[in-house]
PDB file of N, CA and C in Angstrom:
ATOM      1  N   UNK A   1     -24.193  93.663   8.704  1.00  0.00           N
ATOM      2  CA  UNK A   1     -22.910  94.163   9.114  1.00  0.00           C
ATOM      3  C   UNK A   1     -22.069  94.468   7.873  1.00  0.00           C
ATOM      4  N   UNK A   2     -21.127  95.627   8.253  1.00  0.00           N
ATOM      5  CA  UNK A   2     -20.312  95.599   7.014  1.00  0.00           C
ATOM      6  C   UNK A   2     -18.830  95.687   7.808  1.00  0.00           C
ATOM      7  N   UNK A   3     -17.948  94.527   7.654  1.00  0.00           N
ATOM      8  CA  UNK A   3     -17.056  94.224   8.490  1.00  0.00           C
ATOM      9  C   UNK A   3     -17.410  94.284   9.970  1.00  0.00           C
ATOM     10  N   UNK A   4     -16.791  95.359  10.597  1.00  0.00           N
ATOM     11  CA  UNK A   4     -16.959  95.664  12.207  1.00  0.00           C
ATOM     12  C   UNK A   4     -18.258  96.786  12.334  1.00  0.00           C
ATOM     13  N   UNK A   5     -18.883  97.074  11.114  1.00  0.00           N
ATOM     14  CA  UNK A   5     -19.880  98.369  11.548  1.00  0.00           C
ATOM     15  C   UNK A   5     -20.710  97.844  11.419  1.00  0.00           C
ATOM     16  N   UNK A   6     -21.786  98.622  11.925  1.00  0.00           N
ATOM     17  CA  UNK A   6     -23.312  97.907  11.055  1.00  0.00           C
ATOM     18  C   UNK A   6     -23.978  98.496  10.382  1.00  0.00           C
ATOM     19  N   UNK A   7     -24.207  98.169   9.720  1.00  0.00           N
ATOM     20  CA  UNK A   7     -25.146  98.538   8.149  1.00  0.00           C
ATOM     21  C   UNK A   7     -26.701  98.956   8.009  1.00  0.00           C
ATOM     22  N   UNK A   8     -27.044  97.973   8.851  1.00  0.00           N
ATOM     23  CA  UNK A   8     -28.794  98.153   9.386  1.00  0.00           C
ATOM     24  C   UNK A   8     -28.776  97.252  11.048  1.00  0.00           C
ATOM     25  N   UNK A   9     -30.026  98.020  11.104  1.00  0.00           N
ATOM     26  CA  UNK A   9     -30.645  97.538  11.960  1.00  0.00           C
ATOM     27  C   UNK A   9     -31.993  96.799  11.682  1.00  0.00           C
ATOM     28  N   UNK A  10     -31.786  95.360  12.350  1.00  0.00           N
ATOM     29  CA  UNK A  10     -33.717  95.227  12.118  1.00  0.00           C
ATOM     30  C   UNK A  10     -34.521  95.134  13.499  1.00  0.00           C
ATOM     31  N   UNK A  11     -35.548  95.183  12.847  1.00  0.00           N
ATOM     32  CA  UNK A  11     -36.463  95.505  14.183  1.00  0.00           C
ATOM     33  C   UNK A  11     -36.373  94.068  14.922  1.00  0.00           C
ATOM     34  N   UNK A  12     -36.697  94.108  16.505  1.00  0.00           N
ATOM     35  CA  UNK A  12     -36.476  92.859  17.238  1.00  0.00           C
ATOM     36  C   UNK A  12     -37.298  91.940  17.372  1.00  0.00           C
ATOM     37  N   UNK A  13     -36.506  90.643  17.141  1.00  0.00           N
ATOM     38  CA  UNK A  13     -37.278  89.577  16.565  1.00  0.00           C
ATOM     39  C   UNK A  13     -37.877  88.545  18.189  1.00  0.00           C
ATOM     40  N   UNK A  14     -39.214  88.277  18.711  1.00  0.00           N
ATOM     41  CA  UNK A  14     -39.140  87.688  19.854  1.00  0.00           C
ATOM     42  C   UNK A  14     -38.906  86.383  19.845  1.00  0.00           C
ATOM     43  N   UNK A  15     -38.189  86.176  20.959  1.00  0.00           N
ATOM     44  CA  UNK A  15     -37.535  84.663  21.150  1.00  0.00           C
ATOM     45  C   UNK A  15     -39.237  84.056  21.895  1.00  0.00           C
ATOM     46  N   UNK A  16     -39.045  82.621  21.762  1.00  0.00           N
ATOM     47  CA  UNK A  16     -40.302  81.816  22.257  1.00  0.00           C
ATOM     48  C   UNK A  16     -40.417  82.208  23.262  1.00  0.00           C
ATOM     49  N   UNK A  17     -41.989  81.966  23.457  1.00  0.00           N
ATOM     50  CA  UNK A  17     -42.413  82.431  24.978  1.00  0.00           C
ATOM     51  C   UNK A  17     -41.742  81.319  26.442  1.00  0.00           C
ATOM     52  N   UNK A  18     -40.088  81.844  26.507  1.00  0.00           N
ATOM     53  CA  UNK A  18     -39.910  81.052  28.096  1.00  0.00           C
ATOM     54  C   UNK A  18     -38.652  81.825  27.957  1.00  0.00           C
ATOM     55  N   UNK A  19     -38.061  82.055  29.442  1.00  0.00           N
ATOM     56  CA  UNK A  19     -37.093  82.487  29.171  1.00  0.00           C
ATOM     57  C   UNK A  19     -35.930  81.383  29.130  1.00  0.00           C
ATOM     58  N   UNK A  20     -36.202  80.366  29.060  1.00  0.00           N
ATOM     59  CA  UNK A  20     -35.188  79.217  29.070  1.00  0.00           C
ATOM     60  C   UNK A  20     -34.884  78.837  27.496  1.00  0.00           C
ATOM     61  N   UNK A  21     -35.601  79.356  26.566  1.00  0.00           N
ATOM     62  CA  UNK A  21     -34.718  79.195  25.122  1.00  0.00           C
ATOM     63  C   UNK A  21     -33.232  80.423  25.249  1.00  0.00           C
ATOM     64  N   UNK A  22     -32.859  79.700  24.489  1.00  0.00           N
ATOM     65  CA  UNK A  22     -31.729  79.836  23.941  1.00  0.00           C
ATOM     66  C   UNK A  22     -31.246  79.872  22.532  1.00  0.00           C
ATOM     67  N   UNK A  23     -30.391  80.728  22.106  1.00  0.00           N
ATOM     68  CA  UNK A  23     -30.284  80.766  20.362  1.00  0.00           C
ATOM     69  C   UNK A  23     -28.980  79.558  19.996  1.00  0.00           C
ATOM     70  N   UNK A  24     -29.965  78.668  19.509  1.00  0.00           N
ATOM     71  CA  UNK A  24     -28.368  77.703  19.131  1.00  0.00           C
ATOM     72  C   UNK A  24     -27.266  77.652  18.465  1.00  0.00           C
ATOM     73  N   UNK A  25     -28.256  77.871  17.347  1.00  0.00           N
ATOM     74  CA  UNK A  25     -27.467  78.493  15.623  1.00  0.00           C
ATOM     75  C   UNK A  25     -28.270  78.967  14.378  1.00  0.00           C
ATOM     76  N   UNK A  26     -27.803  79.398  13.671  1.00  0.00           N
ATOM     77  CA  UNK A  26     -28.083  79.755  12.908  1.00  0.00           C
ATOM     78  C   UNK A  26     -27.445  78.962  11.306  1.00  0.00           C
ATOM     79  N   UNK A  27     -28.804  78.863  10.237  1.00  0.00           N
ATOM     80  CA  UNK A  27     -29.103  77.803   9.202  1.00  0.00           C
ATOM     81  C   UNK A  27     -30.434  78.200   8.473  1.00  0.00           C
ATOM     82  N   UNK A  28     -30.057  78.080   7.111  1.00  0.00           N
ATOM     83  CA  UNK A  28     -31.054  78.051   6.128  1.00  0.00           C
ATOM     84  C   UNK A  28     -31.769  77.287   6.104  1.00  0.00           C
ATOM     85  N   UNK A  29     -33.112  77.019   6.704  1.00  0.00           N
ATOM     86  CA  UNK A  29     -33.830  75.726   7.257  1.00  0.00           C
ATOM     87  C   UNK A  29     -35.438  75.559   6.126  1.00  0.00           C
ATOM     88  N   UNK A  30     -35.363  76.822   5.372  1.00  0.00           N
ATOM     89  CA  UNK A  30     -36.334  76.905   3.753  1.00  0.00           C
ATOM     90  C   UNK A  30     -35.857  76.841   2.665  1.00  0.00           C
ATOM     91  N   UNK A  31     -34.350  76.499   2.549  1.00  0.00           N
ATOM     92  CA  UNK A  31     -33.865  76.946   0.978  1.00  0.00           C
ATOM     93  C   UNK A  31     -33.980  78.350   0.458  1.00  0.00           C
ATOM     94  N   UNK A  32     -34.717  79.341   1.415  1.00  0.00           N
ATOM     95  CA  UNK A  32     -34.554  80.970   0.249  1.00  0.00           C
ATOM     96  C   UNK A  32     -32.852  81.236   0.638  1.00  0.00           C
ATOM     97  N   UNK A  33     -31.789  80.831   0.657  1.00  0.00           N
ATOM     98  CA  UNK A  33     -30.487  81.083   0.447  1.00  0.00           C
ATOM     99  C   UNK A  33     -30.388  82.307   1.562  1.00  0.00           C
ATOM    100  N   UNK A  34     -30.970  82.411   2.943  1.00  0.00           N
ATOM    101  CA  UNK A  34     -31.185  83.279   3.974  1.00  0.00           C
ATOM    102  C   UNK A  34     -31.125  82.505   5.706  1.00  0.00           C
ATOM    103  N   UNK A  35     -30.253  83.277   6.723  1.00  0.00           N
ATOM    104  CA  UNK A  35     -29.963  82.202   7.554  1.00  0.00           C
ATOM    105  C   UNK A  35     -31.593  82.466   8.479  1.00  0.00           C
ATOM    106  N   UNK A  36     -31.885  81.029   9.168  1.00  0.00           N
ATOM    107  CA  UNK A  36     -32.974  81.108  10.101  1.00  0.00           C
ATOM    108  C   UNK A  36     -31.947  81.474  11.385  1.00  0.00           C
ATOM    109  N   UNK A  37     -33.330  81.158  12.305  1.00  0.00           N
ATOM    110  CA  UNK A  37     -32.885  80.811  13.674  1.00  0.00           C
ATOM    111  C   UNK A  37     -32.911  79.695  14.308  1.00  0.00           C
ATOM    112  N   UNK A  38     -32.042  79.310  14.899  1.00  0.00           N
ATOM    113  CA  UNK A  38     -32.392  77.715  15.952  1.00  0.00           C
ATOM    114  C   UNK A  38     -32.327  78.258  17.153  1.00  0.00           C
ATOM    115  N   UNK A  39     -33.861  78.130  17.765  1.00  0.00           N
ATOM    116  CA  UNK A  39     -33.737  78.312  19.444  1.00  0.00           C
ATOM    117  C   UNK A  39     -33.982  76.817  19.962  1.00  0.00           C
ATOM    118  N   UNK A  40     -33.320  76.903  21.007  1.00  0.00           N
ATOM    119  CA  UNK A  40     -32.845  75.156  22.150  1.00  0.00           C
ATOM    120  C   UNK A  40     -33.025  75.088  23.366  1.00  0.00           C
ATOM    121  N   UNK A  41     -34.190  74.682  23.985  1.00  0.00           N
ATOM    122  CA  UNK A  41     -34.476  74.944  25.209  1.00  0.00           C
ATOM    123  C   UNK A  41     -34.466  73.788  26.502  1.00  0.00           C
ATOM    124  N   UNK A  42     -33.087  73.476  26.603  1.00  0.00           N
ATOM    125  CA  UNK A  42     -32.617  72.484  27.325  1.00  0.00           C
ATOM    126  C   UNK A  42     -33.794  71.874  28.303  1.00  0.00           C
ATOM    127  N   UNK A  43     -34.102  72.434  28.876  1.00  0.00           N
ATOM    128  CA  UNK A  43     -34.713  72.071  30.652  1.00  0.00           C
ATOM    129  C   UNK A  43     -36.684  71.460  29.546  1.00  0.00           C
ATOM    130  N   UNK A  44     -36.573  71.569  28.897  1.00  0.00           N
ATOM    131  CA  UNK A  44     -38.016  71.443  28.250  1.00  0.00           C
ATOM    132  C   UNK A  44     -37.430  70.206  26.803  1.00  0.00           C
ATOM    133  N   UNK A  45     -36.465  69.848  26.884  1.00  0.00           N
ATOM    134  CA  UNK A  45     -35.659  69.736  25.564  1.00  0.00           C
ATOM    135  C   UNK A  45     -36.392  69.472  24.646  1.00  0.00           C
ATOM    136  N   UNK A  46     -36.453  70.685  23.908  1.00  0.00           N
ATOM    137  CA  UNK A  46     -37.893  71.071  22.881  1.00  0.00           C
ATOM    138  C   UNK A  46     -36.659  72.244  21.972  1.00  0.00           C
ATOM    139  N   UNK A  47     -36.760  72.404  20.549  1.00  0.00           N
ATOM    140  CA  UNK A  47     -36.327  73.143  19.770  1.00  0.00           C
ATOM    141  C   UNK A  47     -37.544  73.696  18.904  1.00  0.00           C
ATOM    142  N   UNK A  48     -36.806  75.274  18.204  1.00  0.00           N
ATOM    143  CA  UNK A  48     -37.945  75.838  17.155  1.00  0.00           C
ATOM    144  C   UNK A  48     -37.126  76.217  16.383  1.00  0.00           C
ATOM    145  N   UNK A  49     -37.394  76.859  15.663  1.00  0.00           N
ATOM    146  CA  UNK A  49     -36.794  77.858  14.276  1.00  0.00           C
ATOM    147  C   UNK A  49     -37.500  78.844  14.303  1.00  0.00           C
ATOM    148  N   UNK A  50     -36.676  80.143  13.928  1.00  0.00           N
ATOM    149  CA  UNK A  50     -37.681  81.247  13.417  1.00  0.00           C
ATOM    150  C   UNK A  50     -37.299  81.938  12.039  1.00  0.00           C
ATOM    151  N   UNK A  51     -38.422  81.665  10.859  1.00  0.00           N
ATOM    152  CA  UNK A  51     -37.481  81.962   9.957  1.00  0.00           C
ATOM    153  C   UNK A  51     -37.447  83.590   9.321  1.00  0.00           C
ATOM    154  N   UNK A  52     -36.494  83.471   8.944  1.00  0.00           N
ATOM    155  CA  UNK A  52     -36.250  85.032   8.726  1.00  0.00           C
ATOM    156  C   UNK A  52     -36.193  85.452   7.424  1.00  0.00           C
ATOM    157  N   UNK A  53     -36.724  86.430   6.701  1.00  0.00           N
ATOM    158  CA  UNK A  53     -36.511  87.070   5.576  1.00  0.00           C
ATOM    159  C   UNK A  53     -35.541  88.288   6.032  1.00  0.00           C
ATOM    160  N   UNK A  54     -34.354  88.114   5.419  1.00  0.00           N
ATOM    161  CA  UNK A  54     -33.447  90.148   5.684  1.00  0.00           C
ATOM    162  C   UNK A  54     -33.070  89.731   7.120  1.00  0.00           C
ATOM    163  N   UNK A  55     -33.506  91.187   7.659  1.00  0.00           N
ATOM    164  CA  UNK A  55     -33.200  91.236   9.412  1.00  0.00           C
ATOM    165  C   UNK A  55     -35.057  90.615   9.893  1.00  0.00           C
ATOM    166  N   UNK A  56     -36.038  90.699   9.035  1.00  0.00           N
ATOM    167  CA  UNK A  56     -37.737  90.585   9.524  1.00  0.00           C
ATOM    168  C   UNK A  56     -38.040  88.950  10.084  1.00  0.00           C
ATOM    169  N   UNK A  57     -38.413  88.951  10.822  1.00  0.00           N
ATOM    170  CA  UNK A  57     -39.440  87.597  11.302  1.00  0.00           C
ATOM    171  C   UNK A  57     -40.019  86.898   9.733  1.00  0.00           C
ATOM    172  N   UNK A  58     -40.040  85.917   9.404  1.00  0.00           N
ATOM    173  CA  UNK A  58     -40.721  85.303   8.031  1.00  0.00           C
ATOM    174  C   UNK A  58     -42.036  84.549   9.056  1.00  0.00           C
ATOM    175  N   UNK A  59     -41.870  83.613   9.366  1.00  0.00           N
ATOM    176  CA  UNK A  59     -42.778  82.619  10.027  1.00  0.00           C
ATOM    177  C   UNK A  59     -42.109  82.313  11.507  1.00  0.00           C
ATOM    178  N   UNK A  60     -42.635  81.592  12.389  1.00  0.00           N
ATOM    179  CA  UNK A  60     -42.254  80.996  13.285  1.00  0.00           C
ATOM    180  C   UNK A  60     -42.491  79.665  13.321  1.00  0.00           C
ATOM    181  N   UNK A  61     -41.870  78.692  13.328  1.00  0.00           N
ATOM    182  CA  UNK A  61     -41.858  77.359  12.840  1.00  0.00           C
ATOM    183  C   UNK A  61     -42.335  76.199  14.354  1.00  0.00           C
ATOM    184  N   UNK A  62     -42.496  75.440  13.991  1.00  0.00           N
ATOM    185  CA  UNK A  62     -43.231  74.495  15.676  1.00  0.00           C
ATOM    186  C   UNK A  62     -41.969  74.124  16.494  1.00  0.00           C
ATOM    187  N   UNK A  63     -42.434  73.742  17.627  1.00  0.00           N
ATOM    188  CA  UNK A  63     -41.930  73.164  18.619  1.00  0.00           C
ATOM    189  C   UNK A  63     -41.787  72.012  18.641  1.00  0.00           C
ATOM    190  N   UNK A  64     -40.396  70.709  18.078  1.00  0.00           N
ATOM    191  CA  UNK A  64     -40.395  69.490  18.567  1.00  0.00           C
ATOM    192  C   UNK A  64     -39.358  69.252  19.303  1.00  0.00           C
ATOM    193  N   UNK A  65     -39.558  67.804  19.829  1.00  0.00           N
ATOM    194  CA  UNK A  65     -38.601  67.304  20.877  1.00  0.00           C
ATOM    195  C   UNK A  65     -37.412  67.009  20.550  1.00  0.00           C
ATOM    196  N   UNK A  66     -36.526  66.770  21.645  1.00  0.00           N
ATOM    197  CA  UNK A  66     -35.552  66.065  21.104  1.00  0.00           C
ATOM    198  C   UNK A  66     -35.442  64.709  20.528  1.00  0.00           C
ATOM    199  N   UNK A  67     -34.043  64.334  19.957  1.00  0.00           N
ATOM    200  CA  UNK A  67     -34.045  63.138  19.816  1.00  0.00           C
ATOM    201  C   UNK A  67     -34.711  61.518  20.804  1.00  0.00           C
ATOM    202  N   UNK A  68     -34.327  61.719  22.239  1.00  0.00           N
ATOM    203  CA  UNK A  68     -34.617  60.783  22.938  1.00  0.00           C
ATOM    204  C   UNK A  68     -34.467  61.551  24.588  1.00  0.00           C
ATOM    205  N   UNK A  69     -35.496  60.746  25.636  1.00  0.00           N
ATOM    206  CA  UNK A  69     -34.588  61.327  26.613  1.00  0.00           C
ATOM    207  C   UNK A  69     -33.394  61.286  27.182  1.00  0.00           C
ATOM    208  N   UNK A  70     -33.101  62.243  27.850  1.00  0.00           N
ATOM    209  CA  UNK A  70     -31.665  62.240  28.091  1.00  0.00           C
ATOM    210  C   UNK A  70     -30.978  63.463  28.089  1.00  0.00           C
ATOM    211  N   UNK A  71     -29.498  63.539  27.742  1.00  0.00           N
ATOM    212  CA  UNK A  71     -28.411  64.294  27.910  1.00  0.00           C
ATOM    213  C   UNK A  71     -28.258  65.212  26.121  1.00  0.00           C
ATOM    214  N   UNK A  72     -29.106  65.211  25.868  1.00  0.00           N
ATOM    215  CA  UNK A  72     -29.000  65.284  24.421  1.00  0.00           C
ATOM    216  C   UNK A  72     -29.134  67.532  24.119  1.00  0.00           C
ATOM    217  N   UNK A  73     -28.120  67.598  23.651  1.00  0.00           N
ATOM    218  CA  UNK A  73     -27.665  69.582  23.360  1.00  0.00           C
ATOM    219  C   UNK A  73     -28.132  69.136  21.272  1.00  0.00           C
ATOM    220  N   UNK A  74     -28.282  70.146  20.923  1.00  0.00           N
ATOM    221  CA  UNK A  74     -27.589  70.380  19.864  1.00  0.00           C
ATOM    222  C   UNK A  74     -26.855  70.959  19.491  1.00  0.00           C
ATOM    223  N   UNK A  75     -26.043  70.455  18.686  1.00  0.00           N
ATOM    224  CA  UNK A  75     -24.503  70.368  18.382  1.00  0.00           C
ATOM    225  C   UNK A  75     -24.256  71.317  17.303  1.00  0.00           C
ATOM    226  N   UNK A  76     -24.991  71.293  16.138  1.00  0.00           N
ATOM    227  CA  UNK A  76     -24.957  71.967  14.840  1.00  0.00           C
ATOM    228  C   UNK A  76     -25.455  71.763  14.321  1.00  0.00           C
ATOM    229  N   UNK A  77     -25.674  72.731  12.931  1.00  0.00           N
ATOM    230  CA  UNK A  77     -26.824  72.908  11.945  1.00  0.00           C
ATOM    231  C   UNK A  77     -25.604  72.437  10.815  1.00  0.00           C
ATOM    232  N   UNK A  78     -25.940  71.975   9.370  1.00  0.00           N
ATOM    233  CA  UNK A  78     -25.183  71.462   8.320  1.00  0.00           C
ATOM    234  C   UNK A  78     -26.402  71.240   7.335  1.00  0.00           C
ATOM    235  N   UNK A  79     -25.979  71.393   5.989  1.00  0.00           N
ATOM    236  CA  UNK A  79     -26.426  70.501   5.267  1.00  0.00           C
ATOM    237  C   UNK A  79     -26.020  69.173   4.678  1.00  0.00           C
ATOM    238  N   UNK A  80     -26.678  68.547   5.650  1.00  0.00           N
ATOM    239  CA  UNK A  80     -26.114  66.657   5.644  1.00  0.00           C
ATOM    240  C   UNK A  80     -26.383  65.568   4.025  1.00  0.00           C
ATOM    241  N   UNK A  81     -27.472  66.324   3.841  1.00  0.00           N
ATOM    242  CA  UNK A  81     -27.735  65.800   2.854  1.00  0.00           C
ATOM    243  C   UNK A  81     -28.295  66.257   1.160  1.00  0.00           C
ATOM    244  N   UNK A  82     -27.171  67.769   1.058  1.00  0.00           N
ATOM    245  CA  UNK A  82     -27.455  67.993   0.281  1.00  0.00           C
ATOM    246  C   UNK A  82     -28.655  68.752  -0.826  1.00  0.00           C
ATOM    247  N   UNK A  83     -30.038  68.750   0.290  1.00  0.00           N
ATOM    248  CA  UNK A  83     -31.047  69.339  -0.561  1.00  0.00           C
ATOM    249  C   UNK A  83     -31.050  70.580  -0.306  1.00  0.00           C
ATOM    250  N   UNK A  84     -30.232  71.353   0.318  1.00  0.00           N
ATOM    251  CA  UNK A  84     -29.976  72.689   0.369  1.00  0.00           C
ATOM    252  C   UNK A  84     -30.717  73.679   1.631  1.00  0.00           C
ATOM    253  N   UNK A  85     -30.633  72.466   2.592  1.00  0.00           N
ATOM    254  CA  UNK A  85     -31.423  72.806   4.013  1.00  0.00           C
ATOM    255  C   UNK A  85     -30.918  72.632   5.098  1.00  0.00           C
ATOM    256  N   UNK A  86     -30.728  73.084   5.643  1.00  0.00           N
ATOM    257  CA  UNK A  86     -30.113  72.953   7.281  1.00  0.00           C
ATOM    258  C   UNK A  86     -30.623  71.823   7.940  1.00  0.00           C
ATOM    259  N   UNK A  87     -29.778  70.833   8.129  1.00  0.00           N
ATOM    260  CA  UNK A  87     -30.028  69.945   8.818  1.00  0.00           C
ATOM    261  C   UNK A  87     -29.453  69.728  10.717  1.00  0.00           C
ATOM    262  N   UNK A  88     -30.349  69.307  11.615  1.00  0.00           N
ATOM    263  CA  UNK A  88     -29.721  69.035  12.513  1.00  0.00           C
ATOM    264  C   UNK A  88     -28.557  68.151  13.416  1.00  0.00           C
ATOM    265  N   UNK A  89     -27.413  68.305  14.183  1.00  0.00           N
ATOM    266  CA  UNK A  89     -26.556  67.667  14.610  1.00  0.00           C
ATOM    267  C   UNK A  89     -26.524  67.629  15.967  1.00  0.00           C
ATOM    268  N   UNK A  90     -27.374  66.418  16.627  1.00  0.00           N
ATOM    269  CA  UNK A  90     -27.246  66.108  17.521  1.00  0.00           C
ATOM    270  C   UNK A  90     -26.046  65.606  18.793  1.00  0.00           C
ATOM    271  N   UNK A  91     -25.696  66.689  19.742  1.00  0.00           N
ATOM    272  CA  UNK A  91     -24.750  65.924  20.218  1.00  0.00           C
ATOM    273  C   UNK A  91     -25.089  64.995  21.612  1.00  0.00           C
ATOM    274  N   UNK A  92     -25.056  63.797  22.238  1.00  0.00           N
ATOM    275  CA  UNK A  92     -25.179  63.411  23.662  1.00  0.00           C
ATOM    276  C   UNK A  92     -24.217  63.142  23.896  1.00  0.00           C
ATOM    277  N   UNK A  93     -24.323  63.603  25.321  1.00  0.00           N
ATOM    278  CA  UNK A  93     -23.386  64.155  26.217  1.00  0.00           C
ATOM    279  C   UNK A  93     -22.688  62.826  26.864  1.00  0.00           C
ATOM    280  N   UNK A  94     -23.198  62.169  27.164  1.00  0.00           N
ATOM    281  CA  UNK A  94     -23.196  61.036  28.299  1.00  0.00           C
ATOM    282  C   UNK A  94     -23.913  59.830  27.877  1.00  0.00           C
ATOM    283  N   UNK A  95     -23.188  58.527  27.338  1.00  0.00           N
ATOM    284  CA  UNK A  95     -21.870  58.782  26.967  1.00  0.00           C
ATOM    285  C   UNK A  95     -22.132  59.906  25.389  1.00  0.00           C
ATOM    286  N   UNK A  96     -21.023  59.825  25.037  1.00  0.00           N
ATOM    287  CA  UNK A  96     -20.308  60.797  23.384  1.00  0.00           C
ATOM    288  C   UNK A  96     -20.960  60.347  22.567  1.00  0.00           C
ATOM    289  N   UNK A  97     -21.836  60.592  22.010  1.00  0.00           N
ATOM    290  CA  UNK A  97     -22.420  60.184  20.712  1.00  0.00           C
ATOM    291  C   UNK A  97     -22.881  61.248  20.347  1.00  0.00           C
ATOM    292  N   UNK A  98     -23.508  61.117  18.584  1.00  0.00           N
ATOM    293  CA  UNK A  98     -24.398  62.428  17.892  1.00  0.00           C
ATOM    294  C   UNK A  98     -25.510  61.261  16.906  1.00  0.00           C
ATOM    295  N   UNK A  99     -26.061  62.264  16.569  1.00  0.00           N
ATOM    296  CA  UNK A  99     -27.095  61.834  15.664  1.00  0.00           C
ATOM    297  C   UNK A  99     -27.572  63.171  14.822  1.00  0.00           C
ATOM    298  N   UNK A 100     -27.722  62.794  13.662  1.00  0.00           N
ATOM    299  CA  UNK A 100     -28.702  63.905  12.104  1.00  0.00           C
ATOM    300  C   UNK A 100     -29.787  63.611  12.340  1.00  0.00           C
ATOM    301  N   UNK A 101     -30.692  64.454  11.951  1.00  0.00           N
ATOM    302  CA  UNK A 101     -32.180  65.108  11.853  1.00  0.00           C
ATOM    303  C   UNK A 101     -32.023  65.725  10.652  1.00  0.00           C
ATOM    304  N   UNK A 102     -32.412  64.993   9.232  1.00  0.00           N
ATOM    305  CA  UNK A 102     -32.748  65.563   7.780  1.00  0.00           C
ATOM    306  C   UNK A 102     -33.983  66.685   8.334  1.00  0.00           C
ATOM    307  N   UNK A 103     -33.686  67.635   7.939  1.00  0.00           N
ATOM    308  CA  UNK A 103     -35.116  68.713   8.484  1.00  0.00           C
ATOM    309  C   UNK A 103     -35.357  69.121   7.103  1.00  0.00           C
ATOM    310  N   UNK A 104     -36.823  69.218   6.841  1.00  0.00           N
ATOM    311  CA  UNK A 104     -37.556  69.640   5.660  1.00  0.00           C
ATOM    312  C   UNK A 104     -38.510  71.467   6.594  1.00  0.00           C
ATOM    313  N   UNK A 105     -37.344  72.876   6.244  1.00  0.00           N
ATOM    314  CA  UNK A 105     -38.089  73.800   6.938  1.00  0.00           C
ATOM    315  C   UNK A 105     -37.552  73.586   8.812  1.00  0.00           C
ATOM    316  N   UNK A 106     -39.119  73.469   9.362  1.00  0.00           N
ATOM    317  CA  UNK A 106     -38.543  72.971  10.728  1.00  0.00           C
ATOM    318  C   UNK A 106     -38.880  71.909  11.493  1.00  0.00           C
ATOM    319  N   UNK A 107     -39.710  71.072  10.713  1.00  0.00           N
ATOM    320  CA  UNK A 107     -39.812  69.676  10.680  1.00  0.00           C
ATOM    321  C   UNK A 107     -38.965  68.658  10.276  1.00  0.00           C
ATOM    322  N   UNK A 108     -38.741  67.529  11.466  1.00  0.00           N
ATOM    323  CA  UNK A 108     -37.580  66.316  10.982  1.00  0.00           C
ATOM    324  C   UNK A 108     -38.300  65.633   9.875  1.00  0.00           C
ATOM    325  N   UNK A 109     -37.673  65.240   8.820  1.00  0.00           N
ATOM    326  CA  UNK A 109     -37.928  64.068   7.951  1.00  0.00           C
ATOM    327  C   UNK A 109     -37.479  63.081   7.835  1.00  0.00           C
ATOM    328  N   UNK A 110     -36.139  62.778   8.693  1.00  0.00           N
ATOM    329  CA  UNK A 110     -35.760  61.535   8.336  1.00  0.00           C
ATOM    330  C   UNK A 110     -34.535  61.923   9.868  1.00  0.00           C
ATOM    331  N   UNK A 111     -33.904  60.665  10.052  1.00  0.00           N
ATOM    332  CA  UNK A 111     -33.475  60.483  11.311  1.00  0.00           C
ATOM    333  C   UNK A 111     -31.973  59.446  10.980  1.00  0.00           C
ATOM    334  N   UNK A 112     -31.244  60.039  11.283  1.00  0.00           N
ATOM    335  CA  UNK A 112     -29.729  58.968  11.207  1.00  0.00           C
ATOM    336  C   UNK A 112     -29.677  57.948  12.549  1.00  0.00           C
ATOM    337  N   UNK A 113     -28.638  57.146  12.454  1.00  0.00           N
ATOM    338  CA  UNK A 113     -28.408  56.112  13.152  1.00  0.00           C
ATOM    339  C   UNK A 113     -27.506  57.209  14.394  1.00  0.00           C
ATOM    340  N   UNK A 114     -27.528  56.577  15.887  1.00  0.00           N
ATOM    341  CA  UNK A 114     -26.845  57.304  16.321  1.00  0.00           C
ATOM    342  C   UNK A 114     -24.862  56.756  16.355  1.00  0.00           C
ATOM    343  N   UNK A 115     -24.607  57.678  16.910  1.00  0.00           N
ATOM    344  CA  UNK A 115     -22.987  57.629  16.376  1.00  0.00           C
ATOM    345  C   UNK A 115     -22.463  57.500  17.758  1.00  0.00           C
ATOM    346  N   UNK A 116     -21.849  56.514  17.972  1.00  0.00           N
ATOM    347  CA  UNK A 116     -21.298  56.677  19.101  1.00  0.00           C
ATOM    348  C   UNK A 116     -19.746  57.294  18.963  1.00  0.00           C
ATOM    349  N   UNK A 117     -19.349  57.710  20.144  1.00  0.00           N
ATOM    350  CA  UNK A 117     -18.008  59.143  19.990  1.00  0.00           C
ATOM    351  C   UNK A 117     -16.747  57.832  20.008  1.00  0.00           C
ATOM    352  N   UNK A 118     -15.608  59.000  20.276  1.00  0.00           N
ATOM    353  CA  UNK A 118     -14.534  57.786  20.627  1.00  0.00           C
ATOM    354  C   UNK A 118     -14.469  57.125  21.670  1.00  0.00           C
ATOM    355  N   UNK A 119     -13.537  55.860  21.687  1.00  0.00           N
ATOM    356  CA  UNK A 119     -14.007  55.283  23.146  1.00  0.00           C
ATOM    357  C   UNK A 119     -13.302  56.071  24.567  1.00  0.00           C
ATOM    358  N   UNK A 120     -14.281  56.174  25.473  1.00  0.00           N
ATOM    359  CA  UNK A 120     -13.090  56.343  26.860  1.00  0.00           C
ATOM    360  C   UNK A 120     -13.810  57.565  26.979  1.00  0.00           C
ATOM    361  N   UNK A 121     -14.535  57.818  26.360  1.00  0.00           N
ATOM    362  CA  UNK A 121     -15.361  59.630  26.285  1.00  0.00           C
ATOM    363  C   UNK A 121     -16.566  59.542  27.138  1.00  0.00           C
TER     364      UNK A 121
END
């Protein structure tokens, strides 16, 4: 994009085979300084990445679960810890809590404590 126009077009990238993904967010999930994709597929609660070079498909990254069962969305992508990768932000719903997923690419590497929200939530 260049402001409100667009600049290019890239060719179309396919979302996982179901129609129940969903695009969550978007995050640099390899370090090439380029955003991926986060698809989130509630009813399966299973996430992927697809990573992208430019507007092109790079790889398509695996399918893991969520944190636990349950009420559990994701919340946001961040880099939590600094190594220059998109990390995941778990939110549950019921009750309010979140939890991090250090992601190395589109694999978890490491796992935070969960957080419970404010009280009365």
């Amino acid at each position: 994009m260049f402001g409100t126009e667009v600049r290019a077009r890239g060719a179309e990238i396919p979302a996982p085979p179901s129609s129940e993904w969903l695009l969550a967010a978007a995050g640099d999930f390899n370090r090439d300084l380029m955003p991926d994709i986060l698809w989130f597929d509630r009813s399966a609660a299973q996430l992927t990445t697809t990573r992208m070079i430019g507007t092109g498909l790079l790889e398509q990254g695996p399918t893991i679960s969520d944190p636990t069962e349950g009420d559990w969305i994701v919340g946001n992508v961040a880099d939590c810890n600094g190594d220059g990768m998109s990390d995941l932000i778990w939110l549950g719903i019921r009750p309010l809590r979140m939890r991090v997923w250090l992601m190395n690419g589109g694999v978890p590497v490491g796992y935070g404590p969960v957080i419970r929200g404010p009280a009365g939530r």
